[in-house]
N, C-alpha and C. Protein backbone atom coordinates (compact mmCIF):
# COMPACT_ATOMS: atom_id res chain seq x y z
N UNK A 1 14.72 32.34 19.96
CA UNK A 1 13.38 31.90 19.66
C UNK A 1 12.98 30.80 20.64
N UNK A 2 11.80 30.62 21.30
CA UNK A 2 11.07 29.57 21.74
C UNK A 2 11.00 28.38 20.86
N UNK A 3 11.15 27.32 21.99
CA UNK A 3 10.98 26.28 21.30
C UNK A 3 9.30 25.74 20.84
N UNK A 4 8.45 26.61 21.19
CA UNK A 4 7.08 26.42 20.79
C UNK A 4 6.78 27.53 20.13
N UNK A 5 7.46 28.39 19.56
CA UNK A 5 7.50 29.55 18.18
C UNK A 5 8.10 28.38 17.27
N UNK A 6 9.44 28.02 16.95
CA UNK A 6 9.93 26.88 16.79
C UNK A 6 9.29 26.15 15.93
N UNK A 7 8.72 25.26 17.09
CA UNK A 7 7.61 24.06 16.55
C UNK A 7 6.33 24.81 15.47
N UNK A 8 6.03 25.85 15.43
CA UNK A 8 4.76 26.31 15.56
C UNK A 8 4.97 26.79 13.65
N UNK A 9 6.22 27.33 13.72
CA UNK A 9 7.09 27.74 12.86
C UNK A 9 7.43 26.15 11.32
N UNK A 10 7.79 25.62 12.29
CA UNK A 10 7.75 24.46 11.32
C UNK A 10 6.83 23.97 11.02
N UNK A 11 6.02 23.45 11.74
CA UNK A 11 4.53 22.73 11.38
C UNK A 11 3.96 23.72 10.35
N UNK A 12 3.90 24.73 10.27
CA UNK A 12 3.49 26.03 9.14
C UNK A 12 4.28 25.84 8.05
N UNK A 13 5.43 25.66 7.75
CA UNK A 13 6.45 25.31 6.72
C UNK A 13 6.13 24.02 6.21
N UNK A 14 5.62 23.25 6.83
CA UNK A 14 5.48 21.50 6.38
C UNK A 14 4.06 21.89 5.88
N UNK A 15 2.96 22.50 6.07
CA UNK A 15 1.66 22.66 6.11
C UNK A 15 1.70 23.73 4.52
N UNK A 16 2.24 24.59 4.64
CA UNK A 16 2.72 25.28 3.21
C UNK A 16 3.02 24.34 2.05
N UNK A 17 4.62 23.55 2.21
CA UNK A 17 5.58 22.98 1.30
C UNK A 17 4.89 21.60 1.14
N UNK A 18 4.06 21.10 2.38
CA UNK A 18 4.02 19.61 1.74
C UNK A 18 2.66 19.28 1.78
N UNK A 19 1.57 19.85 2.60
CA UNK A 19 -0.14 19.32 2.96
C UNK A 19 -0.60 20.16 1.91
N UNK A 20 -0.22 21.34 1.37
CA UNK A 20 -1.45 22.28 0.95
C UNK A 20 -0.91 21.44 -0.76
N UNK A 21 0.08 21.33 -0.75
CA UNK A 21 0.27 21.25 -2.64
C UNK A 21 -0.24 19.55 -3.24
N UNK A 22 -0.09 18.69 -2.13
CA UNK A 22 -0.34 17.11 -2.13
C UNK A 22 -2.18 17.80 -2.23
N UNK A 23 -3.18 18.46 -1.53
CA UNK A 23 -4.30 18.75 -1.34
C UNK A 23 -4.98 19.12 -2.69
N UNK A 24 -4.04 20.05 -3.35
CA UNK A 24 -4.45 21.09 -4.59
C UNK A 24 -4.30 20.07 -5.84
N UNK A 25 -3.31 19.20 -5.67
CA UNK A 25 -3.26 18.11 -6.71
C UNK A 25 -3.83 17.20 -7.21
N UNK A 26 -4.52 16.54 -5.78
CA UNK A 26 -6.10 15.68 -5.47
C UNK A 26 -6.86 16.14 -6.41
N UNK A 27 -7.30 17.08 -5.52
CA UNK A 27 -8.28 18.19 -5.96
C UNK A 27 -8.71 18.33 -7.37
N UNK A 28 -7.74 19.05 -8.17
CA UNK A 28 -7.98 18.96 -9.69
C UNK A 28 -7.86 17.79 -10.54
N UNK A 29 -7.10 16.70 -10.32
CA UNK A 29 -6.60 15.34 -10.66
C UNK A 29 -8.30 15.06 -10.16
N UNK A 30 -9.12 15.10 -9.45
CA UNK A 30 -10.58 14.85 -9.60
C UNK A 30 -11.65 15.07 -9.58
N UNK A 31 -11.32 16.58 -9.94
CA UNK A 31 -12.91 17.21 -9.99
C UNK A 31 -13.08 16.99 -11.91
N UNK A 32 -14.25 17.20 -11.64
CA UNK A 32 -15.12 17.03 -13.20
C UNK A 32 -15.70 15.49 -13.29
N UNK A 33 -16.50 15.30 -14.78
CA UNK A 33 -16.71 13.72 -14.39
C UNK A 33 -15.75 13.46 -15.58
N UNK A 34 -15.95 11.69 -15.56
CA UNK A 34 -14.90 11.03 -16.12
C UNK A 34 -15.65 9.83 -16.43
N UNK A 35 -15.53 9.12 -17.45
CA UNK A 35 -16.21 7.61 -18.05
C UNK A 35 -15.25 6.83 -17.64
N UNK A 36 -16.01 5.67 -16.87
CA UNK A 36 -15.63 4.55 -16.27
C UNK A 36 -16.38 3.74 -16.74
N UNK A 37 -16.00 2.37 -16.82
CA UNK A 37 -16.63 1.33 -16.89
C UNK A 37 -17.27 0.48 -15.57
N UNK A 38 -18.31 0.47 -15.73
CA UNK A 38 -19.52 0.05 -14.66
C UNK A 38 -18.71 -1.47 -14.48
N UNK A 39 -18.50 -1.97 -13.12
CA UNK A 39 -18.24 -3.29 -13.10
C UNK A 39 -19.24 -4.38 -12.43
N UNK A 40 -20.63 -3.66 -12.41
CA UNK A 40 -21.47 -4.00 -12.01
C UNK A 40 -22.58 -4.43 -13.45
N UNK A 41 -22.28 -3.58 -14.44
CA UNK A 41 -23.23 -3.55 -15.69
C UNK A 41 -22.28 -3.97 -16.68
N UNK A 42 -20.85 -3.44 -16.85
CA UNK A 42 -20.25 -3.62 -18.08
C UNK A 42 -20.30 -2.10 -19.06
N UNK A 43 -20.66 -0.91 -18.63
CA UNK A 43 -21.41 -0.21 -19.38
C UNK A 43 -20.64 1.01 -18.94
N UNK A 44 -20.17 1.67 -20.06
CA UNK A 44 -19.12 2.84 -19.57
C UNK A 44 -20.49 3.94 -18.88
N UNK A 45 -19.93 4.36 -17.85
CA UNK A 45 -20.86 5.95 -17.11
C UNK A 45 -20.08 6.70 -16.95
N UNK A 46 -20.84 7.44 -16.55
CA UNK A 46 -20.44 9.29 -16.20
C UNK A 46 -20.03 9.79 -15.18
N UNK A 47 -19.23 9.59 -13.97
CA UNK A 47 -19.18 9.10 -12.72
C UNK A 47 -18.45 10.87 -12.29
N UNK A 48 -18.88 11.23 -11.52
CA UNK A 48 -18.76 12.72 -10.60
C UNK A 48 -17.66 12.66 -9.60
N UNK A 49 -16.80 12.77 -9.28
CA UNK A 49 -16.12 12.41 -8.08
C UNK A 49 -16.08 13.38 -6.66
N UNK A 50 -16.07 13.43 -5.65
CA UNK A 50 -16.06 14.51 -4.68
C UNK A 50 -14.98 14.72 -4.56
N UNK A 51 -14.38 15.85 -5.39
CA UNK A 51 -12.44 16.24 -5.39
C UNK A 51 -12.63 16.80 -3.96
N UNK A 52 -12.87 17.65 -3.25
CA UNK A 52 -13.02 18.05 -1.54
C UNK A 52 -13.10 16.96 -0.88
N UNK A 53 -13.39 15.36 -0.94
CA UNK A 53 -13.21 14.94 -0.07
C UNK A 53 -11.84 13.68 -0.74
N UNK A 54 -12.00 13.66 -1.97
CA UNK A 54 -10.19 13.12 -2.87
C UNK A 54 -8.99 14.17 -2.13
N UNK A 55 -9.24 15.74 -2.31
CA UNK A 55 -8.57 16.54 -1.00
C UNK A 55 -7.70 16.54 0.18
N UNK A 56 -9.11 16.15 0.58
CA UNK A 56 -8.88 15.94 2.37
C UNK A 56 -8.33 14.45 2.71
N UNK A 57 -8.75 13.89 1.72
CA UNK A 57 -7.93 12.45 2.41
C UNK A 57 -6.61 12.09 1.69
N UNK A 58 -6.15 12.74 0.83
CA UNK A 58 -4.88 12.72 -0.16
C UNK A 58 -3.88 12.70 0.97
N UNK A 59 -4.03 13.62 1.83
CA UNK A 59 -2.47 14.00 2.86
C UNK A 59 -2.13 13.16 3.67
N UNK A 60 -2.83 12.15 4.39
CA UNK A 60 -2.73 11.07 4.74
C UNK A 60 -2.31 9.82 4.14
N UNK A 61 -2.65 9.55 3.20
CA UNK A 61 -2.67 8.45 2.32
C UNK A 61 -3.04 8.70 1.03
N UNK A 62 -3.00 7.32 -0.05
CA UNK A 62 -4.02 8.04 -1.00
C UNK A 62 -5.63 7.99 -1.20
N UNK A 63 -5.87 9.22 -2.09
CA UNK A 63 -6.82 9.43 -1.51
C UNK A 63 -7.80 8.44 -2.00
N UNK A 64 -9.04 8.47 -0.80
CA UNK A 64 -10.15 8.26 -0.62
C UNK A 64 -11.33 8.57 -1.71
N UNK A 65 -11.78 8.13 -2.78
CA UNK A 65 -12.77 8.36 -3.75
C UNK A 65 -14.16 8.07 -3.23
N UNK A 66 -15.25 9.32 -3.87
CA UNK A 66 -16.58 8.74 -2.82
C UNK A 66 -17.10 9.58 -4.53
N UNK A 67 -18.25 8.90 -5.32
CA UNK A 67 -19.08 9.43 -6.06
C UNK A 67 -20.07 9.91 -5.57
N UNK A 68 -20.68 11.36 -6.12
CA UNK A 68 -20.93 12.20 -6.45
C UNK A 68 -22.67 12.40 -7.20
N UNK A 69 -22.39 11.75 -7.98
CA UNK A 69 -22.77 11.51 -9.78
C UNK A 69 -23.17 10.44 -10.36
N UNK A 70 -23.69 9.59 -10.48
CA UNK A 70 -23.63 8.66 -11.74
C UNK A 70 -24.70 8.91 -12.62
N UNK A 71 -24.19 8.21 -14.12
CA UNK A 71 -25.29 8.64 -14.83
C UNK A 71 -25.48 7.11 -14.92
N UNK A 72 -25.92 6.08 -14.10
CA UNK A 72 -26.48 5.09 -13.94
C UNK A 72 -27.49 5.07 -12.85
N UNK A 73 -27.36 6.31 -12.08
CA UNK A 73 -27.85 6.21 -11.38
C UNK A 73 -29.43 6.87 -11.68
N UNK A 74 -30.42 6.57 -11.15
CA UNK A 74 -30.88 6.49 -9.69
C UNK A 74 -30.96 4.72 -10.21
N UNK A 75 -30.71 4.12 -10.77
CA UNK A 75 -31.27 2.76 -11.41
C UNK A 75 -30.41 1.67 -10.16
N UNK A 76 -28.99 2.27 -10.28
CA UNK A 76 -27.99 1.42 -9.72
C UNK A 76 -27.42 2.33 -8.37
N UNK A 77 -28.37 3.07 -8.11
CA UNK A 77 -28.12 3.72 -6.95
C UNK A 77 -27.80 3.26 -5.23
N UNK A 78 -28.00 1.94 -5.41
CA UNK A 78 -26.85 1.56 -3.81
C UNK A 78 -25.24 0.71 -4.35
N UNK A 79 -24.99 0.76 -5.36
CA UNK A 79 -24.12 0.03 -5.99
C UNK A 79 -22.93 0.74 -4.62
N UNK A 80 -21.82 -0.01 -5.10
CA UNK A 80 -20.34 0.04 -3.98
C UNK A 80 -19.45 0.74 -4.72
N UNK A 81 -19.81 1.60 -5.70
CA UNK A 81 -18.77 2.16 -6.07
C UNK A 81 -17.28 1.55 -7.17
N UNK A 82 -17.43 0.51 -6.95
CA UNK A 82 -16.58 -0.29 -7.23
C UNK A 82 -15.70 0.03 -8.25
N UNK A 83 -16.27 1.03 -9.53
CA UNK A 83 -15.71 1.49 -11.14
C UNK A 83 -14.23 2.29 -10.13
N UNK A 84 -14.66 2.93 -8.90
CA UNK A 84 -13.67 4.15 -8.09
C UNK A 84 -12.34 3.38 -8.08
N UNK A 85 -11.95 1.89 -8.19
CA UNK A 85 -11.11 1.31 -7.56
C UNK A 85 -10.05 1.14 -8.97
N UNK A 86 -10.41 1.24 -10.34
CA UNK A 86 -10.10 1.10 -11.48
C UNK A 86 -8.83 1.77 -11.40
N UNK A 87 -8.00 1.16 -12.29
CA UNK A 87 -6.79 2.26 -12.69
C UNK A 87 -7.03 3.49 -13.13
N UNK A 88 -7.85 3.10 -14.27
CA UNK A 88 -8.18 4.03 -15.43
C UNK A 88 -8.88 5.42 -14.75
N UNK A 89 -9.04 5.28 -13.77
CA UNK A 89 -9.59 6.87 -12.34
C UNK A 89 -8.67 7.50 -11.90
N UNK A 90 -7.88 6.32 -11.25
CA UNK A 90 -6.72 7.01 -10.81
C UNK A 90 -5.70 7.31 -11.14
């Protein structure tokens, strides 16, 4: 075998066994919404999460939370997100 069949070969095995299942885990661990407590109001909401982009940034690190959703919103609509950083999300 080539050593760039090889390589090509493994990176496909690591991309199978370790990127796609860390991805799929994100994924459902945050789609749907979920009540958080507003740390801006005090006031539990309804908060949406973008599991496709919880996803894509899981394999790197952990992931990246970006809302979606709020049911505070359009009121508190430039807020920072901040409820995302809670335990109780992640």
């Amino acid at each position: 075998m080539e050593l760039r069949t090889t390589l090509m070969l493994i990176a496909a095995i690591g991309l199978l066994y370790v990127v796609l299942p860390v991805a799929i885990e994100a994924f459902f661990r945050f789609r749907g919404r979920r009540g958080v407590t507003c740390p801006r109001t005090g006031v539990t909401a309804e908060v949406t999460i973008d599991a496709w982009h919880a996803a894509a940034t899981a394999v790197p690190g952990p992931s990246r939370l970006h809302a979606t959703d709020c049911s505070l919103w359009p009121e508190h609509a430039g807020c920072a997100q901040n409820c995302l950083d809670h335990p109780e999300v992640r």
